[in-house]
N, C-alpha and C. Protein backbone atom coordinates (compact mmCIF):
# COMPACT_ATOMS: atom_id res chain seq x y z
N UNK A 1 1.02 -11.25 7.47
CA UNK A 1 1.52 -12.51 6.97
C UNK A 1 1.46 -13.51 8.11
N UNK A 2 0.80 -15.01 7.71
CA UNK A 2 0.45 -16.02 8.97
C UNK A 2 2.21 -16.64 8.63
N UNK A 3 2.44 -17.14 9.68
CA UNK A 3 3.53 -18.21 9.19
C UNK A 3 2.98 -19.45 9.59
N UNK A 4 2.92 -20.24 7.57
CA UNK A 4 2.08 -21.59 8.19
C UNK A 4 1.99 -22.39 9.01
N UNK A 5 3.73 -22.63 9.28
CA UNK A 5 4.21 -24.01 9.90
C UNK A 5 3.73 -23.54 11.39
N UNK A 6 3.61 -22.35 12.38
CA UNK A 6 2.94 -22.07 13.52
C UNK A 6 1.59 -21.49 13.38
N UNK A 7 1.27 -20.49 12.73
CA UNK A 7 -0.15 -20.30 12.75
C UNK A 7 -0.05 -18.93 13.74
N UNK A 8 1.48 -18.53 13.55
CA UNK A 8 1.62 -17.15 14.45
C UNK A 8 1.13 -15.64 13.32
N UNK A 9 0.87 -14.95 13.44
CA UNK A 9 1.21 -13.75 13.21
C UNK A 9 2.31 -12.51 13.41
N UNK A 10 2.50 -12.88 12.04
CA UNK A 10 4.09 -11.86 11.49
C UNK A 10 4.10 -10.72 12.01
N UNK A 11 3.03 -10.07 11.43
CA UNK A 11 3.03 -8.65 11.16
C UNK A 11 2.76 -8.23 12.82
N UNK A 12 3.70 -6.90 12.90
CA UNK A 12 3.70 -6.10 13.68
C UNK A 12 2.88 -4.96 14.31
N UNK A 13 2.74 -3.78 13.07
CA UNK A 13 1.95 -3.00 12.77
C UNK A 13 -0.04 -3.37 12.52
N UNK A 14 -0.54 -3.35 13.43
CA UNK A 14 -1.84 -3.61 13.37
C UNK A 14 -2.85 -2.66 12.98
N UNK A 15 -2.10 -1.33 13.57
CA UNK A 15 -2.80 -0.62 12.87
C UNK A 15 -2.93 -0.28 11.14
N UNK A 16 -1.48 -0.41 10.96
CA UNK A 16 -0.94 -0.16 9.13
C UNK A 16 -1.95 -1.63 8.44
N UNK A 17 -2.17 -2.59 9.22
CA UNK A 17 -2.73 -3.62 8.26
C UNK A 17 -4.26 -3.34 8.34
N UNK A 18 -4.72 -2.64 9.28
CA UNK A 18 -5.83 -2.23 9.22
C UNK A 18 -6.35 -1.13 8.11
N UNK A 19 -5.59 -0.78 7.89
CA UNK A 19 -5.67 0.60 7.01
C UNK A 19 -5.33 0.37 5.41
N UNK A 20 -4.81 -0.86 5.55
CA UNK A 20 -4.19 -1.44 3.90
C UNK A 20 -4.80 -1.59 3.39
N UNK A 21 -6.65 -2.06 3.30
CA UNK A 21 -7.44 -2.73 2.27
C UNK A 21 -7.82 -0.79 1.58
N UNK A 22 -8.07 -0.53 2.31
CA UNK A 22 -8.67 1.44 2.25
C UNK A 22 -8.04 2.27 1.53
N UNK A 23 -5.94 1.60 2.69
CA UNK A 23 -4.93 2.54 1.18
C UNK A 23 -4.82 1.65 0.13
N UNK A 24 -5.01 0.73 -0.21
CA UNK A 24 -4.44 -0.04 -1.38
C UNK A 24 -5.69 0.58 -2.43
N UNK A 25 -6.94 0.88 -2.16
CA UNK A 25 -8.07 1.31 -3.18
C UNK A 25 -7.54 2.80 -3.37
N UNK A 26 -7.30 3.65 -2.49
CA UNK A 26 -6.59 4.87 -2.79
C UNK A 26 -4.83 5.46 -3.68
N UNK A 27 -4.39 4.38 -3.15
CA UNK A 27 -3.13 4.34 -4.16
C UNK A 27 -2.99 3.37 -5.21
N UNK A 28 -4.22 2.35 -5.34
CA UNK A 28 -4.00 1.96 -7.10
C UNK A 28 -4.03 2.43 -8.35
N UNK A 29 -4.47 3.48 -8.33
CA UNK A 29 -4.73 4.63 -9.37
C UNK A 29 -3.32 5.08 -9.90
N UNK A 30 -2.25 5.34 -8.77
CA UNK A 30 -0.64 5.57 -8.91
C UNK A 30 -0.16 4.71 -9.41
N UNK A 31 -0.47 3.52 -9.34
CA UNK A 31 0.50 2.39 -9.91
C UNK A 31 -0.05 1.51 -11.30
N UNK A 32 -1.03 2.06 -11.52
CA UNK A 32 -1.45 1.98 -12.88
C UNK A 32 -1.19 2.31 -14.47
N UNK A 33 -0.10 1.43 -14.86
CA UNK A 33 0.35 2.40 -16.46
C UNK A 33 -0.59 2.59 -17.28
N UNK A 34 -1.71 2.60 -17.02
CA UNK A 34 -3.14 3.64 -17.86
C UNK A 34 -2.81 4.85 -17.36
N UNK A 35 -2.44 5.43 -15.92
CA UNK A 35 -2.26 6.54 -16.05
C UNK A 35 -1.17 7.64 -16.01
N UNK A 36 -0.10 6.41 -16.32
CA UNK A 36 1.34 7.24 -16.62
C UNK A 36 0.76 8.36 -17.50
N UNK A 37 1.94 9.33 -17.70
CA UNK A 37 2.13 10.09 -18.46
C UNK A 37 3.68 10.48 -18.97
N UNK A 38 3.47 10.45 -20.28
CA UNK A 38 4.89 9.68 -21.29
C UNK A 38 5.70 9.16 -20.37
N UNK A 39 5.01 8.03 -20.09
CA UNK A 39 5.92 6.80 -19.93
C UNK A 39 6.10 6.90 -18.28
N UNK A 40 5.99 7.99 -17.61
CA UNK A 40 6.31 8.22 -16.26
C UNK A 40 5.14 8.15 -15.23
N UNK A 41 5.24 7.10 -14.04
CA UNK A 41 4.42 6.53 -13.69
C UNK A 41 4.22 7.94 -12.41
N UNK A 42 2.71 8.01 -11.19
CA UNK A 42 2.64 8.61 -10.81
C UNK A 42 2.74 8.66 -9.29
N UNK A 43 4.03 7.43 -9.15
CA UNK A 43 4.20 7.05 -7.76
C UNK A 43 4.56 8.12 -6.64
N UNK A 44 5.21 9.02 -6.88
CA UNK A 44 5.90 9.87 -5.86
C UNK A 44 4.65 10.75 -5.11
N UNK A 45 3.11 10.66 -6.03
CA UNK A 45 2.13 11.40 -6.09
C UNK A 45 1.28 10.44 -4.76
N UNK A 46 1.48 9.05 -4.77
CA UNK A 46 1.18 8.52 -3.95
C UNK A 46 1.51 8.87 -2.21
N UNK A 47 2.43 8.62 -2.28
CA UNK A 47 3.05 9.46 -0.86
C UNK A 47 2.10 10.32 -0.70
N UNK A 48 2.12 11.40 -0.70
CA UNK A 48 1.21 12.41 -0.54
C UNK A 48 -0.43 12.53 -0.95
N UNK A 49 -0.76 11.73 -1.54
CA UNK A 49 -2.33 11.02 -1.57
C UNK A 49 -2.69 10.59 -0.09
N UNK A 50 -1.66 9.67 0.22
CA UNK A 50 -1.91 8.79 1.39
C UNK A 50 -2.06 9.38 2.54
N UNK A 51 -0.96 10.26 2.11
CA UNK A 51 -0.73 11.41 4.10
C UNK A 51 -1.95 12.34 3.87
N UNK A 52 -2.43 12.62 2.40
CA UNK A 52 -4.11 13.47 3.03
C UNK A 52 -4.78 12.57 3.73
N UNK A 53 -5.28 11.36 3.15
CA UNK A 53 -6.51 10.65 3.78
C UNK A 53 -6.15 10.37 5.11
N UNK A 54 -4.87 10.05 5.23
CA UNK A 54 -4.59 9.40 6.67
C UNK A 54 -3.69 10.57 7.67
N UNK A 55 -3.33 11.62 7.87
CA UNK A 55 -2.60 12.32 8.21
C UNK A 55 -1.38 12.49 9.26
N UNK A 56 -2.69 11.70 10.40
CA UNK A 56 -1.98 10.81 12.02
C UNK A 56 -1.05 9.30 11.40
N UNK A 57 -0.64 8.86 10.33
CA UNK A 57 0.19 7.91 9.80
C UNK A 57 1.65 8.77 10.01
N UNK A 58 2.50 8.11 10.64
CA UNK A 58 3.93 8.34 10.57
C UNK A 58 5.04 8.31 9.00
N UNK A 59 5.54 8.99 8.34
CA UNK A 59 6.33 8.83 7.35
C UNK A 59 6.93 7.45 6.94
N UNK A 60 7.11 7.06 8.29
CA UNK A 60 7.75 5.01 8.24
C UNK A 60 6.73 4.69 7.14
N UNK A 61 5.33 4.49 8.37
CA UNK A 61 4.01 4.10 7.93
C UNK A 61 3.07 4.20 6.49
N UNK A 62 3.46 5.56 6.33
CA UNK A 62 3.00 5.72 4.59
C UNK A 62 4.14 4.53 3.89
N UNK A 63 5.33 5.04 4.46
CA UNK A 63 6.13 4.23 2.81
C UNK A 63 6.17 3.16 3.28
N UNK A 64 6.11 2.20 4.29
CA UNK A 64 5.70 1.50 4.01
C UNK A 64 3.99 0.69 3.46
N UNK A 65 2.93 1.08 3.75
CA UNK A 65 1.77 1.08 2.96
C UNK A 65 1.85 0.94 1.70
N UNK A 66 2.49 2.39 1.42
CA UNK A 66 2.86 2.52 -0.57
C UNK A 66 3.71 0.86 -1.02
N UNK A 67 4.97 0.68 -0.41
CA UNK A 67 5.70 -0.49 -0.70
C UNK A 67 5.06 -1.21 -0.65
N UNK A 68 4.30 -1.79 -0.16
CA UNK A 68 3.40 -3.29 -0.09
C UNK A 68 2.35 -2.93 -1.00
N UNK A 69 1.97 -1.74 -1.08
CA UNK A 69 0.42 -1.72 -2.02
C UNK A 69 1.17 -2.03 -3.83
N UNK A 70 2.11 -1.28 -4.12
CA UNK A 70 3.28 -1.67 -5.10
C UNK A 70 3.79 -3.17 -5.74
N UNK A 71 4.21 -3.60 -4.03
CA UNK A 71 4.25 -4.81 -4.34
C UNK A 71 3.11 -5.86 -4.76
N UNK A 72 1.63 -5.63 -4.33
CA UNK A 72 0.71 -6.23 -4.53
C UNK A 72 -0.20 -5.94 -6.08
N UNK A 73 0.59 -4.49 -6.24
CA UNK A 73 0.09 -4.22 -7.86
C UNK A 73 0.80 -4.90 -8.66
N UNK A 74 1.93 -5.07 -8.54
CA UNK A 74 3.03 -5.76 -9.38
C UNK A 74 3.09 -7.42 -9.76
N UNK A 75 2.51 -8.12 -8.60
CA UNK A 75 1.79 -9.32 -8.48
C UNK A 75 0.36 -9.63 -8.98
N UNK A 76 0.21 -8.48 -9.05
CA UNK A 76 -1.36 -8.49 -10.19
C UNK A 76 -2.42 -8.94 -9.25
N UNK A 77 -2.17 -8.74 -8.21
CA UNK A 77 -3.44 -9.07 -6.75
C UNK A 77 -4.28 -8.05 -6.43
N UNK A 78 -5.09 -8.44 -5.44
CA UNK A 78 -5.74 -7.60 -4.44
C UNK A 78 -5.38 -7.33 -3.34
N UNK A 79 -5.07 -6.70 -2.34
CA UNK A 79 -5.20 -7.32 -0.62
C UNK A 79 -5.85 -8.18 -0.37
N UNK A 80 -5.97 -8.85 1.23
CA UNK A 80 -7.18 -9.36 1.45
C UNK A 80 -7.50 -8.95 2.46
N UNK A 81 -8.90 -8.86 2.91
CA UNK A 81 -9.52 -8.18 4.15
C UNK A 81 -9.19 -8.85 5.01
C-alpha cells in the first residue's frame, strides 16, 4: 500500500508482497462459492495449500497472505503486480 499524500511505502513485508500475485492464483479456488460444498466454503484448506507451495513462509506469513487474498476476493479484485 503507497500512501498518497507521501508517496512512501506502507508495507513492511517485501518478501510476503512478492509472493502475493502467485498466492492469490493458488488460494482463489478456496474462496470461491462455486466450490463450497453444502454451503461450506473451503478456507481452512487454504492454509495448508499455501504452506505446500511455499514451505520456508512463517505461520504469521501464510495467514496473513490468506487474509489479504480473502480480502481481495471479497472486493471482487485482482492483486496487482
Amino acid at each position: 500500500m503507497t500512501d498518497t499524500t507521501s508517496g512512501t511505502e506502507k508495507r513492511r513485508d517485501v518478501e510476503v508482497r512478492q509472493l502475493f500475485v502467485e498466492a492469490y492464483d493458488i488460494l482463489e479456488p478456496f474462496f470461491d462459492p462455486a466450490n463450497q460444498w453444502a454451503g461450506h466454503g473451503h478456507e481452512h484448506l487454504a492454509y495448508r495449500a499455501l504452506h505446500e507451495h511455499f514451505p520456508k513462509l512463517s505461520g504469521d506469513q501464510i495467514f496473513i497472505i490468506v487474509d489479504a487474498a480473502r480480502r481481495v476476493f471479497a472486493a471482487g479484485g485482482k492483486p496487482a503486480p
